[in-house]
C-alpha atoms as a PDB file:
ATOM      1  CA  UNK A   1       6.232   8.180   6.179  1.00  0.00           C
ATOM      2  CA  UNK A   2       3.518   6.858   4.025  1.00  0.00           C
ATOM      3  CA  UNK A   3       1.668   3.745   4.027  1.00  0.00           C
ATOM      4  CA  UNK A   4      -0.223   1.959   1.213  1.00  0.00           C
ATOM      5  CA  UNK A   5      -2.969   0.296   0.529  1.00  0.00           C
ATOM      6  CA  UNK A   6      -3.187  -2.964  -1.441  1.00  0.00           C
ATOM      7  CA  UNK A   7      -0.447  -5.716  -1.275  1.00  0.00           C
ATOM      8  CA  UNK A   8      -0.652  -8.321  -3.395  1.00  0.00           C
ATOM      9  CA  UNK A   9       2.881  -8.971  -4.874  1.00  0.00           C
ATOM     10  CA  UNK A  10       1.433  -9.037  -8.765  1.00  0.00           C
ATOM     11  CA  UNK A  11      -0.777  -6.170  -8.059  1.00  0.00           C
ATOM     12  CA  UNK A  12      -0.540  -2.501  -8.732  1.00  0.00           C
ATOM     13  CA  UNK A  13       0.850  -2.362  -4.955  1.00  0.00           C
ATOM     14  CA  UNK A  14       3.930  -3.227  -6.330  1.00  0.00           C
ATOM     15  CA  UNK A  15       3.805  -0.754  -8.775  1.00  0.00           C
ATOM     16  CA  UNK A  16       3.455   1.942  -6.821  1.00  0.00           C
ATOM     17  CA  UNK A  17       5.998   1.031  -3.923  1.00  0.00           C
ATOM     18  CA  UNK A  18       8.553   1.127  -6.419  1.00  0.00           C
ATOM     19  CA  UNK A  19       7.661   4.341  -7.880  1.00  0.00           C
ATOM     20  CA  UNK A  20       7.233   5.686  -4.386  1.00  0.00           C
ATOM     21  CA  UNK A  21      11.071   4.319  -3.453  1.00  0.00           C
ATOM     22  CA  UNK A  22      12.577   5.797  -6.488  1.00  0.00           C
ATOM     23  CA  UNK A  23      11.301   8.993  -5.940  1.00  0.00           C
ATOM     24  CA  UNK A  24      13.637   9.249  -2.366  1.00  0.00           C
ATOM     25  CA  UNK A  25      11.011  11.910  -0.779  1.00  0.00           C
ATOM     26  CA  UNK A  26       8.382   9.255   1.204  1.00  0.00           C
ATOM     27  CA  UNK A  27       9.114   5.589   3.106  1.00  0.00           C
ATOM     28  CA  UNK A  28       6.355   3.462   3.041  1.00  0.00           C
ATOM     29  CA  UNK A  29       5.496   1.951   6.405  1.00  0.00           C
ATOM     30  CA  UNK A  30       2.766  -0.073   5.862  1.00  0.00           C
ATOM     31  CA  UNK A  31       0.603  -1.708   3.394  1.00  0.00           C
ATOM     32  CA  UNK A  32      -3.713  -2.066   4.135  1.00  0.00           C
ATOM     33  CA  UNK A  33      -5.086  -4.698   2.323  1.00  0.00           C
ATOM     34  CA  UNK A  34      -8.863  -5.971   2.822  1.00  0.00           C
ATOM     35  CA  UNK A  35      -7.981  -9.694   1.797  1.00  0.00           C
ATOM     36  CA  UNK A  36      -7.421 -11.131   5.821  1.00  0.00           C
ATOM     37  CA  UNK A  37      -5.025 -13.632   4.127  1.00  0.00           C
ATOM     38  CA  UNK A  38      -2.800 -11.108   3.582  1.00  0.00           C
ATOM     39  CA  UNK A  39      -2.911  -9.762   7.008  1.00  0.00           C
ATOM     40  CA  UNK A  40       0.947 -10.106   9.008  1.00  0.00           C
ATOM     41  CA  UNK A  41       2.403 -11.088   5.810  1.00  0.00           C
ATOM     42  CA  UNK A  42       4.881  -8.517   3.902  1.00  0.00           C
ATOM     43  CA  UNK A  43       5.242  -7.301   0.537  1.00  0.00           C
ATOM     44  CA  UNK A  44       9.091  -6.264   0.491  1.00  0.00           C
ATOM     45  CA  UNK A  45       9.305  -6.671   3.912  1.00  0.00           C
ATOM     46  CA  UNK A  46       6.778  -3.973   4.205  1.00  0.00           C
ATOM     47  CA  UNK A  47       3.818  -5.223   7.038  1.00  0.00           C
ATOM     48  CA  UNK A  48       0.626  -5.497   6.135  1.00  0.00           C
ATOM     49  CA  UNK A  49      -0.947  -4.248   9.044  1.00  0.00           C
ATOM     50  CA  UNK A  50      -4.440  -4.685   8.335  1.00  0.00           C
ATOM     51  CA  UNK A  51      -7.777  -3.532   6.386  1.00  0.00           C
ATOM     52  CA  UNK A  52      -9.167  -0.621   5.247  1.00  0.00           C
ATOM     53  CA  UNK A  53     -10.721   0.356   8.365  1.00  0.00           C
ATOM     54  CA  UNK A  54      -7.339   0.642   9.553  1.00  0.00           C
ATOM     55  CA  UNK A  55      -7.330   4.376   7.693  1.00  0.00           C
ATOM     56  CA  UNK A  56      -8.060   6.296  10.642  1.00  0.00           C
ATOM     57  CA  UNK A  57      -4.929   5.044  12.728  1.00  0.00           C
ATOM     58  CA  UNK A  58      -2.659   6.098  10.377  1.00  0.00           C
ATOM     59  CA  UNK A  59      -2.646   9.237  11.252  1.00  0.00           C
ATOM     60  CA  UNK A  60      -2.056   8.912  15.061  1.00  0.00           C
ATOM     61  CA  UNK A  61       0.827   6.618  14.500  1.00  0.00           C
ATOM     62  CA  UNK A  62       2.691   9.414  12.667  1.00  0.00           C
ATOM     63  CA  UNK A  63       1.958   8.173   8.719  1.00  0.00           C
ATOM     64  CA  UNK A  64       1.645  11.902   6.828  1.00  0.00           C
ATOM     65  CA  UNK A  65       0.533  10.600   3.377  1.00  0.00           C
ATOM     66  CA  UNK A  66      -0.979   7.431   1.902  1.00  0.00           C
ATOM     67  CA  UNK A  67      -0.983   6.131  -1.653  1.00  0.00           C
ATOM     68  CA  UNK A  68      -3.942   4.316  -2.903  1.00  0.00           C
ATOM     69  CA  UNK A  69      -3.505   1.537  -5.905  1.00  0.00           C
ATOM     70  CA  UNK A  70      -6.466  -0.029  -7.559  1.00  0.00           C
ATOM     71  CA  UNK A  71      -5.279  -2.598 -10.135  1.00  0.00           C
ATOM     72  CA  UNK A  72      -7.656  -3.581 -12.584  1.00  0.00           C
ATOM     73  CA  UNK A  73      -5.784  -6.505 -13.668  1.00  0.00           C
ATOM     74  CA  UNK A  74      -8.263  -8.408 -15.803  1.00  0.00           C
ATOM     75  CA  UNK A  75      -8.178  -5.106 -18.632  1.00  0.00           C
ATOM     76  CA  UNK A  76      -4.787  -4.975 -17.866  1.00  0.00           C
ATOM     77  CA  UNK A  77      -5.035  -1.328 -16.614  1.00  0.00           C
ATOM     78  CA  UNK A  78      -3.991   0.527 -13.508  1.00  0.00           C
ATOM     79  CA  UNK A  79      -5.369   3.338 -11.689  1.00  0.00           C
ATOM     80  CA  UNK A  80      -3.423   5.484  -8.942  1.00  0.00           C
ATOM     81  CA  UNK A  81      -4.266   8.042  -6.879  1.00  0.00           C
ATOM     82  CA  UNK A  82      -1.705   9.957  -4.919  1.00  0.00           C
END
């Protein structure tokens, strides 16, 4: 399982799920997202479950990876860190 952080549906989020669920190896479980709007809404019905300080439960609810996206939309360029 992995989850994600990010989850806005034009954002780099996106992006990444995709390349994540062509790749067959990892499910993503959850997305973290820091905008509270976001919060119990889902991104391909993926959850977001929460904020960034949500990191540190991950771990004990059996997530064994996480993929971080950090769109910088305005210079239309994308950075990803896996």
């Amino acid at each position: 399982m992995a989850g994600q952080t990010g989850a806005r549906r034009d954002g780099s989020a996106k992006v990444v799920l995709d390349i994540i669920t062509l790749g067959g190896t990892y499910r993503v479980v959850s997305f973290l997202d820091d905008d509270r709007a976001l919060w119990g809404h889902s991104l391909e019905n993926i959850p977001v479950v929460g904020g960034c300080e949500g990191l540190r439960d991950l771990r004990e609810q059996g997530v064994e990876g996480i993929a971080f996206a950090v769109g910088l939309a305005d210079r239309g360029i994308a950075e990803i860190e896996m």
